[in-house]
N, C-alpha and C. Protein backbone atom coordinates (compact mmCIF):
# COMPACT_ATOMS: atom_id res chain seq x y z
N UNK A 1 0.85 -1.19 0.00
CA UNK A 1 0.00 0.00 0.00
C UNK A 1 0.89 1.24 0.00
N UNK A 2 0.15 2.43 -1.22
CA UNK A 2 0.96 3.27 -0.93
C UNK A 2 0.63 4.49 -0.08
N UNK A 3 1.71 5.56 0.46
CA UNK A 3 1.22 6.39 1.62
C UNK A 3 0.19 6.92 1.47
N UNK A 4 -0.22 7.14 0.02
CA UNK A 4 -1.68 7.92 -0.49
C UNK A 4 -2.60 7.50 -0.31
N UNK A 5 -2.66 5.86 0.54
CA UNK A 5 -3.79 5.20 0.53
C UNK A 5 -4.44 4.36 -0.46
N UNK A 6 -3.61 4.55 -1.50
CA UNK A 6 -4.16 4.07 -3.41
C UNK A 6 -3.40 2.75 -3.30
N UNK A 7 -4.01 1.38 -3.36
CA UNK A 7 -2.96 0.13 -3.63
C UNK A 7 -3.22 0.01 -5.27
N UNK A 8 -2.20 -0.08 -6.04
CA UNK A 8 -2.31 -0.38 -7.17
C UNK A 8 -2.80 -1.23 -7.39
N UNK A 9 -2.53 -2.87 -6.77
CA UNK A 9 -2.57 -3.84 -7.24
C UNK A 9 -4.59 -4.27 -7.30
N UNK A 10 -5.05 -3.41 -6.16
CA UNK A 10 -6.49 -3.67 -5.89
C UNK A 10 -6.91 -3.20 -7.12
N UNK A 11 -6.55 -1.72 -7.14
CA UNK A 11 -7.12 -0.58 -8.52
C UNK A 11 -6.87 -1.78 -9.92
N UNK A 12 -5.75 -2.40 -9.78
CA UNK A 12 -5.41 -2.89 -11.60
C UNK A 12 -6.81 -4.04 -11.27
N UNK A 13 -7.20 -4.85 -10.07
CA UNK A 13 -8.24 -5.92 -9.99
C UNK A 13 -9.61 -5.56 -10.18
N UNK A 14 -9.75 -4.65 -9.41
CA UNK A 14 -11.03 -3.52 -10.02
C UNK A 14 -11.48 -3.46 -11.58
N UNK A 15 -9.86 -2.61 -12.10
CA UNK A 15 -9.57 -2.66 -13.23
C UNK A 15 -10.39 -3.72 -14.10
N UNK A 16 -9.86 -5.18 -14.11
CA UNK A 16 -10.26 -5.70 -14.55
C UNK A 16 -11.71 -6.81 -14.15
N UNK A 17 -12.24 -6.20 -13.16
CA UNK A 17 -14.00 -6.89 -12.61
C UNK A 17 -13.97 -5.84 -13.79
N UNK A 18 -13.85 -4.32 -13.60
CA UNK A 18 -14.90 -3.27 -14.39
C UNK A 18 -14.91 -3.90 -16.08
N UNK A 19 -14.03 -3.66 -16.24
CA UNK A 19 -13.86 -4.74 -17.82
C UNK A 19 -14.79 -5.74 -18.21
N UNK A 20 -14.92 -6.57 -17.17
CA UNK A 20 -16.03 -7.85 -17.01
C UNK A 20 -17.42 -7.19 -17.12
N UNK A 21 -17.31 -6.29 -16.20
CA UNK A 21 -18.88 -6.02 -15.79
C UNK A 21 -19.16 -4.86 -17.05
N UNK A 22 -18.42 -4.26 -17.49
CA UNK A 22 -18.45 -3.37 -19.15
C UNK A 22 -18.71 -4.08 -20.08
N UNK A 23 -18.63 -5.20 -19.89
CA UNK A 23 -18.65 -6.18 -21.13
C UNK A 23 -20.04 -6.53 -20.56
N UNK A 24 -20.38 -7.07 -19.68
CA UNK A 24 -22.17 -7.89 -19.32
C UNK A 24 -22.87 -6.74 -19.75
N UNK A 25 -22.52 -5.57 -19.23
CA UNK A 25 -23.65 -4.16 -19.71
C UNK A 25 -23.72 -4.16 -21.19
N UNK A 26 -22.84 -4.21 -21.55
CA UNK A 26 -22.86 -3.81 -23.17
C UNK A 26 -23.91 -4.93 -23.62
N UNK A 27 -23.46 -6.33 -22.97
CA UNK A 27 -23.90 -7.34 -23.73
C UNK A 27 -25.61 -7.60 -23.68
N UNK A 28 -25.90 -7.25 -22.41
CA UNK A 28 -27.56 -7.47 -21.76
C UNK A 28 -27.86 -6.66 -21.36
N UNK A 29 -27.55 -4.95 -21.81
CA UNK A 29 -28.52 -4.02 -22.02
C UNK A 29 -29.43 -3.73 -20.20
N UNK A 30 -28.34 -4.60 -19.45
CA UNK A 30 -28.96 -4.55 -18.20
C UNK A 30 -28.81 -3.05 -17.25
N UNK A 31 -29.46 -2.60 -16.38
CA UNK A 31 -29.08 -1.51 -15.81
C UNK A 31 -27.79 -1.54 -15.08
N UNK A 32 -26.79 -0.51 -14.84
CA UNK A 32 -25.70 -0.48 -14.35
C UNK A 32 -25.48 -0.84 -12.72
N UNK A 33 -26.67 -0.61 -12.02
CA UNK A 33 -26.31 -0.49 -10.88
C UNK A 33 -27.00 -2.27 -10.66
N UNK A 34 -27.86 -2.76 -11.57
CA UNK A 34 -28.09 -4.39 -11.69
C UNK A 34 -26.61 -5.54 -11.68
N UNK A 35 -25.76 -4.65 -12.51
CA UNK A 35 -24.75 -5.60 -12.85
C UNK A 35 -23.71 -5.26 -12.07
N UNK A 36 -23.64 -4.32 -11.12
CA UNK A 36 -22.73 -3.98 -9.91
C UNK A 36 -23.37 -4.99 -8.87
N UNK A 37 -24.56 -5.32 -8.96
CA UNK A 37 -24.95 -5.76 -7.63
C UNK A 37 -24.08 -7.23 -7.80
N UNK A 38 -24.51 -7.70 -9.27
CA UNK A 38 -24.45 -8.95 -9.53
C UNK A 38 -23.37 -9.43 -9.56
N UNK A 39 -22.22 -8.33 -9.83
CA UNK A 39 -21.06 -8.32 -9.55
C UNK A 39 -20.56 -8.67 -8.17
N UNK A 40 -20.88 -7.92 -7.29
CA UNK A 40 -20.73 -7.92 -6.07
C UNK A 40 -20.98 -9.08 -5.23
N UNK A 41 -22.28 -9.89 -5.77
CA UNK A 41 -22.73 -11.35 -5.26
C UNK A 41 -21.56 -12.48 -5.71
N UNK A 42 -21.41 -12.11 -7.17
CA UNK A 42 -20.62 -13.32 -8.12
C UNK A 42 -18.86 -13.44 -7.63
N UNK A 43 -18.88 -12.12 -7.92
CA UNK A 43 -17.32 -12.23 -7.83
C UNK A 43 -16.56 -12.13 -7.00
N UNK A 44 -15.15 -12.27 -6.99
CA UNK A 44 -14.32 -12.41 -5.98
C UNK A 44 -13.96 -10.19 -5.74
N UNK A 45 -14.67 -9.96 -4.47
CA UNK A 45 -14.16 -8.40 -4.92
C UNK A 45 -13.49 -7.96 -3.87
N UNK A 46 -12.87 -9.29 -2.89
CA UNK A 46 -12.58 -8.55 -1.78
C UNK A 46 -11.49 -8.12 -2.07
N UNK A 47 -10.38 -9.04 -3.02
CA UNK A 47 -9.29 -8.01 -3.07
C UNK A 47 -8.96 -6.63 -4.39
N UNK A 48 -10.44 -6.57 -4.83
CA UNK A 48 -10.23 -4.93 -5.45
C UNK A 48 -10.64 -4.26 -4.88
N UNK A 49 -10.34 -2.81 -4.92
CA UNK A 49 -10.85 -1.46 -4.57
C UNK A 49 -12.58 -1.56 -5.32
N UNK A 50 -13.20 -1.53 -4.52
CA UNK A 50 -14.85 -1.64 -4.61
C UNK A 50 -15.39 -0.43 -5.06
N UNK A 51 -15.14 0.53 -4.39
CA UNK A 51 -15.60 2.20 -4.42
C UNK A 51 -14.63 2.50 -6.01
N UNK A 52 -13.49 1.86 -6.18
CA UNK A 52 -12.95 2.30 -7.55
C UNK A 52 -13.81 2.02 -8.57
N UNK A 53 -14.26 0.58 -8.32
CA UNK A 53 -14.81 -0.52 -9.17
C UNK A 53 -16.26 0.33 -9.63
N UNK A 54 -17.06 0.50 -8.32
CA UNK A 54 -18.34 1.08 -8.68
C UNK A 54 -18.06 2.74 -9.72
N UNK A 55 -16.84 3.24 -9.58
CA UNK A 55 -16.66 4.72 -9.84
C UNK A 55 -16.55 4.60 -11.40
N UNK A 56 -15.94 3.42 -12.20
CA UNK A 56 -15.55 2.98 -13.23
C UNK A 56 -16.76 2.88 -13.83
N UNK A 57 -17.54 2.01 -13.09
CA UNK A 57 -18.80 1.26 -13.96
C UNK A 57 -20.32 2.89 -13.80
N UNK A 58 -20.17 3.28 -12.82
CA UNK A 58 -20.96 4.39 -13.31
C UNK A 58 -20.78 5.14 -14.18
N UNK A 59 -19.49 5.62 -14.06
CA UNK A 59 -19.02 6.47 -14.66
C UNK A 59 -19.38 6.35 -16.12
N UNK A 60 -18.85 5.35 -16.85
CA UNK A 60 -18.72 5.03 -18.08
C UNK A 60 -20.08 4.98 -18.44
N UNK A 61 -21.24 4.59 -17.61
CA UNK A 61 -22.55 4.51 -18.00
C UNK A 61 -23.22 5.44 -17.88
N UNK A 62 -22.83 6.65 -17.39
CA UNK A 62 -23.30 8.04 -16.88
C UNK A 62 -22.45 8.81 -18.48
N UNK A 63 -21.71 8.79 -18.95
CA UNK A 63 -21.06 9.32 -20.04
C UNK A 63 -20.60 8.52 -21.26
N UNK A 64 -21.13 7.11 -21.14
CA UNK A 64 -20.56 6.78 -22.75
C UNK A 64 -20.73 7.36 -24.06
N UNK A 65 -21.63 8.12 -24.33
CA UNK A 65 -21.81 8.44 -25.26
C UNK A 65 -21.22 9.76 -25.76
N UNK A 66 -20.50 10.28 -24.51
CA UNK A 66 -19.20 11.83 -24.51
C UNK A 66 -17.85 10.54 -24.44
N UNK A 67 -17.73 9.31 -24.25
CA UNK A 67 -16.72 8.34 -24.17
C UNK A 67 -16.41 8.15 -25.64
N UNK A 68 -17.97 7.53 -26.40
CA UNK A 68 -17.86 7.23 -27.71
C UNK A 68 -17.33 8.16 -28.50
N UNK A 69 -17.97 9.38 -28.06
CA UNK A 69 -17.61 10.97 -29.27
C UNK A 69 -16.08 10.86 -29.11
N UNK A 70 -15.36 10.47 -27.91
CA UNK A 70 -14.20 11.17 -28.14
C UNK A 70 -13.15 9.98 -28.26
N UNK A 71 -13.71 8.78 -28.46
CA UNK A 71 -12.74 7.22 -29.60
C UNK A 71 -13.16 7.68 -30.61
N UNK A 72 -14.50 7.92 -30.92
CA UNK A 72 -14.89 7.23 -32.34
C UNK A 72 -14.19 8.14 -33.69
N UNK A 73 -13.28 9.26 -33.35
CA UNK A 73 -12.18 9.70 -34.16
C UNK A 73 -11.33 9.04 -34.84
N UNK A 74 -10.95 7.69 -33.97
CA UNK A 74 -9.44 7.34 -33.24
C UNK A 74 -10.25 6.09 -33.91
N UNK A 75 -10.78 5.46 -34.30
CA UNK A 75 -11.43 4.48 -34.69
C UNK A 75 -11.01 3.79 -36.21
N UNK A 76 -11.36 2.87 -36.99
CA UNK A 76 -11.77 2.56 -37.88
C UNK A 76 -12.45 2.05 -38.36
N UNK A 77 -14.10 1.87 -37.66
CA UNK A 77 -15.23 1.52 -37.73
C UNK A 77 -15.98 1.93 -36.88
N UNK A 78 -17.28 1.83 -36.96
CA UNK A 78 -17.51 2.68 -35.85
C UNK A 78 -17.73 1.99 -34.83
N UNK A 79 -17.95 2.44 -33.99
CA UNK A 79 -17.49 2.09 -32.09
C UNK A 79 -18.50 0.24 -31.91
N UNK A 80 -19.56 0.91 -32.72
CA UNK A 80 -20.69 -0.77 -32.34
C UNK A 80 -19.81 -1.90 -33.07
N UNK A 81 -19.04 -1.39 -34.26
CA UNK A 81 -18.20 -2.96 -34.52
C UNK A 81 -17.05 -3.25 -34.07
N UNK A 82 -16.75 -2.52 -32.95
CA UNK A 82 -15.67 -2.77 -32.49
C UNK A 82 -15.76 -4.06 -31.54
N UNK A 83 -14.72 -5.29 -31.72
CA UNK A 83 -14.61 -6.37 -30.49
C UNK A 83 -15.55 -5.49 -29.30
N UNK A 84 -16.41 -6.28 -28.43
CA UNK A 84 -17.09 -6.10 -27.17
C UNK A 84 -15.89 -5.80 -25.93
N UNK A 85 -14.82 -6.31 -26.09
CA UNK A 85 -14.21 -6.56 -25.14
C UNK A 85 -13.05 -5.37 -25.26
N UNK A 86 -12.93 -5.25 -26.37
CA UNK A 86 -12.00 -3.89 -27.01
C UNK A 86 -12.64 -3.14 -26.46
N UNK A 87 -14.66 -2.92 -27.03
CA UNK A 87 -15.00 -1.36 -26.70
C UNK A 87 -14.99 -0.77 -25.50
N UNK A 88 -15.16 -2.13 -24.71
CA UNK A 88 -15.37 -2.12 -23.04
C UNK A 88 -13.97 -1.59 -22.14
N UNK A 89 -12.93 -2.29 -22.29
CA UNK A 89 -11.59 -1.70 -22.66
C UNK A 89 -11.47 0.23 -22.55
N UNK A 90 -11.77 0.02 -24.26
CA UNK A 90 -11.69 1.78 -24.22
C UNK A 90 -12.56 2.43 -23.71
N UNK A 91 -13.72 2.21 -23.80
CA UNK A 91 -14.52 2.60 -22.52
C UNK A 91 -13.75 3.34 -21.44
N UNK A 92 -13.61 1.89 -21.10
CA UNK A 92 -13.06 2.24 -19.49
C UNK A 92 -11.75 3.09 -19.51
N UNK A 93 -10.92 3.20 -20.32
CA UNK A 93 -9.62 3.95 -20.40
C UNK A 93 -10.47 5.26 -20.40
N UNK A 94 -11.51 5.66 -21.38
CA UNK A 94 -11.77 6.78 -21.95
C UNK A 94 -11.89 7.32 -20.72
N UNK A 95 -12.86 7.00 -19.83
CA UNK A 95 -13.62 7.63 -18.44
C UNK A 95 -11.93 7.88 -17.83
N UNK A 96 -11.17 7.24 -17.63
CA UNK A 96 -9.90 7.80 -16.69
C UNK A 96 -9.52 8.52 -17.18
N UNK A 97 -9.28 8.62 -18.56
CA UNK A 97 -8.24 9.45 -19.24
C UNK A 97 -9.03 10.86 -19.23
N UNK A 98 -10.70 11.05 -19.25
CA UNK A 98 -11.07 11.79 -19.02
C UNK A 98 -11.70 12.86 -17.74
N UNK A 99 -11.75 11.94 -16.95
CA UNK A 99 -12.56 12.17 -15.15
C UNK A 99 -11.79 11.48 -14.42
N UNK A 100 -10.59 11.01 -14.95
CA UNK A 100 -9.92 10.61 -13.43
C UNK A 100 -8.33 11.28 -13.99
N UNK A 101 -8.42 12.02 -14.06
CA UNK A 101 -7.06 13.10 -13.62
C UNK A 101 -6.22 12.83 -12.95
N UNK A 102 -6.50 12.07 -11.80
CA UNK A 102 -5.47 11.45 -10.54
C UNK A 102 -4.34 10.22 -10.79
N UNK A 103 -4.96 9.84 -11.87
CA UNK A 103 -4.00 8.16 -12.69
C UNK A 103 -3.72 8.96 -13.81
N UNK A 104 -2.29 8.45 -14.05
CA UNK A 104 -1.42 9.18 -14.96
C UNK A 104 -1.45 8.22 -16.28
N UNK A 105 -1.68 9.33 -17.35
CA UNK A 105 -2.28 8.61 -18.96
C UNK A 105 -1.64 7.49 -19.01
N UNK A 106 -0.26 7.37 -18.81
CA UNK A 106 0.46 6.18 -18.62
C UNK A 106 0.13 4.55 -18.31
N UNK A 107 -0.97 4.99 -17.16
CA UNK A 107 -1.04 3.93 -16.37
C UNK A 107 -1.95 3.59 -16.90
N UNK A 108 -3.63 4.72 -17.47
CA UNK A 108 -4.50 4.12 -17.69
C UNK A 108 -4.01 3.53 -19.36
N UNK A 109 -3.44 3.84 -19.97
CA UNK A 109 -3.11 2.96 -21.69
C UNK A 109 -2.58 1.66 -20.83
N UNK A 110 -1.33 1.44 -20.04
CA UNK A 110 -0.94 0.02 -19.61
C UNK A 110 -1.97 -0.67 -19.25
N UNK A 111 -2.84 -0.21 -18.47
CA UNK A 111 -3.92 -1.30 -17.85
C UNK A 111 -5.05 -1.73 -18.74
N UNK A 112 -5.33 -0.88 -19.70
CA UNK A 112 -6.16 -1.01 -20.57
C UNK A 112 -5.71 -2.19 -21.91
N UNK A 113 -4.40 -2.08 -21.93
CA UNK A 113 -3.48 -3.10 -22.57
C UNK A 113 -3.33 -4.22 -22.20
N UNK A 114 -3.35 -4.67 -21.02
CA UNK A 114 -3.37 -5.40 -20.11
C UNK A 114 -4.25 -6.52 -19.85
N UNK A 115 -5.26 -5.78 -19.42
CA UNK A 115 -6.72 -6.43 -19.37
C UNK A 115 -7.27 -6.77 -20.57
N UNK A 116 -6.79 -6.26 -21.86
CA UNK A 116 -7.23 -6.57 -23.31
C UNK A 116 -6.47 -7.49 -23.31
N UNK A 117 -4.89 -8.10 -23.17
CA UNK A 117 -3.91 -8.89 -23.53
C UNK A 117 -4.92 -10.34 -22.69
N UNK A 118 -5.12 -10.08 -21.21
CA UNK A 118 -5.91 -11.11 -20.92
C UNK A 118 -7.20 -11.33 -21.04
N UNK A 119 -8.01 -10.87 -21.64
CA UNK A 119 -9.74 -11.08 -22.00
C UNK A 119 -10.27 -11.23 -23.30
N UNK A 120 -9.07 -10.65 -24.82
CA UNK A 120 -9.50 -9.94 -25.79
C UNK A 120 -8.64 -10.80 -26.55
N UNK A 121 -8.88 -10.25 -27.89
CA UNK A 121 -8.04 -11.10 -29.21
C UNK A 121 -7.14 -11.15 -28.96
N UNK A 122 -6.36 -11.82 -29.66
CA UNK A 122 -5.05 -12.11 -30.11
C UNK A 122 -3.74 -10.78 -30.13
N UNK A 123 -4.69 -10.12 -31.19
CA UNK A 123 -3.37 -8.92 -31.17
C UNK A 123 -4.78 -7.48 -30.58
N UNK A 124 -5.70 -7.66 -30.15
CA UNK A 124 -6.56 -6.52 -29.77
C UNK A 124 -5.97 -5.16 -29.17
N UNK A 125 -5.36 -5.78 -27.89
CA UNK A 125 -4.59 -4.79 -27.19
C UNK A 125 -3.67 -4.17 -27.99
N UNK A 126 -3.13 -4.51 -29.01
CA UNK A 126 -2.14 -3.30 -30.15
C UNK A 126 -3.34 -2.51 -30.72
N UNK A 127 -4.33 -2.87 -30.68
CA UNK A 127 -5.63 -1.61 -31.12
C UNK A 127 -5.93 -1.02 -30.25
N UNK A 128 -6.35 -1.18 -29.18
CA UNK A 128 -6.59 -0.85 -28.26
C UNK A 128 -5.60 0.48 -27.93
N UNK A 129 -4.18 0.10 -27.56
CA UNK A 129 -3.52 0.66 -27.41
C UNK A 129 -3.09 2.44 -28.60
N UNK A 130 -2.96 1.81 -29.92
CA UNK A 130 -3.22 2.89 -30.54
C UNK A 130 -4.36 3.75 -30.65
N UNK A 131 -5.65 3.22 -30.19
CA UNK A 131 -6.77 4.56 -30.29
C UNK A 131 -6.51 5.34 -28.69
N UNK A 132 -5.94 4.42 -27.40
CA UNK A 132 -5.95 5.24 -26.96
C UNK A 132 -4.45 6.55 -26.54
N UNK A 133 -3.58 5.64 -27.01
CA UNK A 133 -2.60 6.89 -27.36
C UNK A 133 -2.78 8.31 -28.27
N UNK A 134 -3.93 8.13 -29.41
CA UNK A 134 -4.20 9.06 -29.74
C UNK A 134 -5.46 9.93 -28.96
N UNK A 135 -6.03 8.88 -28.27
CA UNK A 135 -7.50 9.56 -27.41
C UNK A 135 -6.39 10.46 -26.13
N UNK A 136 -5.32 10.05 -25.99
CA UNK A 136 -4.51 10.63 -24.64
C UNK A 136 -3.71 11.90 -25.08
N UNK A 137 -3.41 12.36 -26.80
CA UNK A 137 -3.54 13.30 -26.79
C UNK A 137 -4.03 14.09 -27.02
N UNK A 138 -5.68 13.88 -27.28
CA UNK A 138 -6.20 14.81 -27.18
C UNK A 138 -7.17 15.65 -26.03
N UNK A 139 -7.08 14.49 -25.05
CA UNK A 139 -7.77 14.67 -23.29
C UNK A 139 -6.59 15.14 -22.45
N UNK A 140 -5.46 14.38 -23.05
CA UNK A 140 -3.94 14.97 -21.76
C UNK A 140 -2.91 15.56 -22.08
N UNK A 141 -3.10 16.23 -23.20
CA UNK A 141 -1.79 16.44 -23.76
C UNK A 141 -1.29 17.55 -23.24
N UNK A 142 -1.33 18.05 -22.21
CA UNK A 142 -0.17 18.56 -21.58
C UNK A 142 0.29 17.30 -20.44
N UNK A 143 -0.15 16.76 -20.38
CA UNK A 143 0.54 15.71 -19.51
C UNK A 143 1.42 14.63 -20.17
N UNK A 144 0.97 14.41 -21.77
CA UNK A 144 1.67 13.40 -22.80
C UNK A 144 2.53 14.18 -22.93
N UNK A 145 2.81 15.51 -22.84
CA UNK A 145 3.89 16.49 -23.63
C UNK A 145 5.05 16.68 -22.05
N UNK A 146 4.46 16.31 -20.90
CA UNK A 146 5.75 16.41 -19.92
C UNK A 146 5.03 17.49 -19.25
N UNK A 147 3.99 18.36 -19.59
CA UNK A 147 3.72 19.69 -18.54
C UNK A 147 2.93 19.89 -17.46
N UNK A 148 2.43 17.98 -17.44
CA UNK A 148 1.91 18.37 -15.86
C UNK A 148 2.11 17.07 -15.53
């Protein structure tokens, strides 16, 4: 744990429930706070950050469609044919890279790479990874450029 109180390792597990549970929403159109619950019954959540977990999955469902506007640039199809597990992915990068200011662009492209390398195609996460290096400079780029 670090002095800030933030354990990475919970946040990257979070990380990837939210991934899971981004992917059931997308898939069954179910309400968000349905598939947190169901989450919460099913899965193993004691060792993620919970309050991260829930912050992820609202979030993204409270704004996907300011999420979508600002991939679907960075795209080469549009966002509905993208792999489920990809969109869910950038999704979830999009919301940090955009409303969570506190995780450095860095971390959210690695984890987003990450969790695609283990859930997603073959080579997904090299897609993944390029829409959101370009989605990071256009939400962080004073932070991609070194100025904050």
């Amino acid at each position: 744990m670090r002095t800030d109180g933030i354990d990475p390792a919970a946040r990257s597990r979070s990380r990837r429930r939210a991934l899971q549970a981004i992917y059931a929403w997308q898939m069954n159109d179910a309400g968000i706070d349905k598939v947190i619950a169901q989450f919460r019954h099913e899965q193993d959540m004691e060792v993620a950050d919970l309050e991260y977990f829930e912050d992820l999955l609202k979030g993204v469902a409270a704004h996907v469609a300011e999420l979508d506007a600002g991939i679907t640039p960075h795209l080469d199809r549009p966002v509905e044919q993208v792999d489920p597990i990809e969109r869910a992915a950038l999704r979830l990068a999009a919301y940090e890279l955009k409303f969570r200011p506190d995780v450095p662009y860095r971390v959210v492209i690695n984890e987003a790479v990450e969790v695609t390398k283990r859930f997603g195609a073959d080579h997904g996460h090299t897609y993944v990874n390029g829409v959101l290096d370009k989605l990071a400079q256009d939400w962080r780029r004073l932070e991609k450029q070194g100025g904050a």
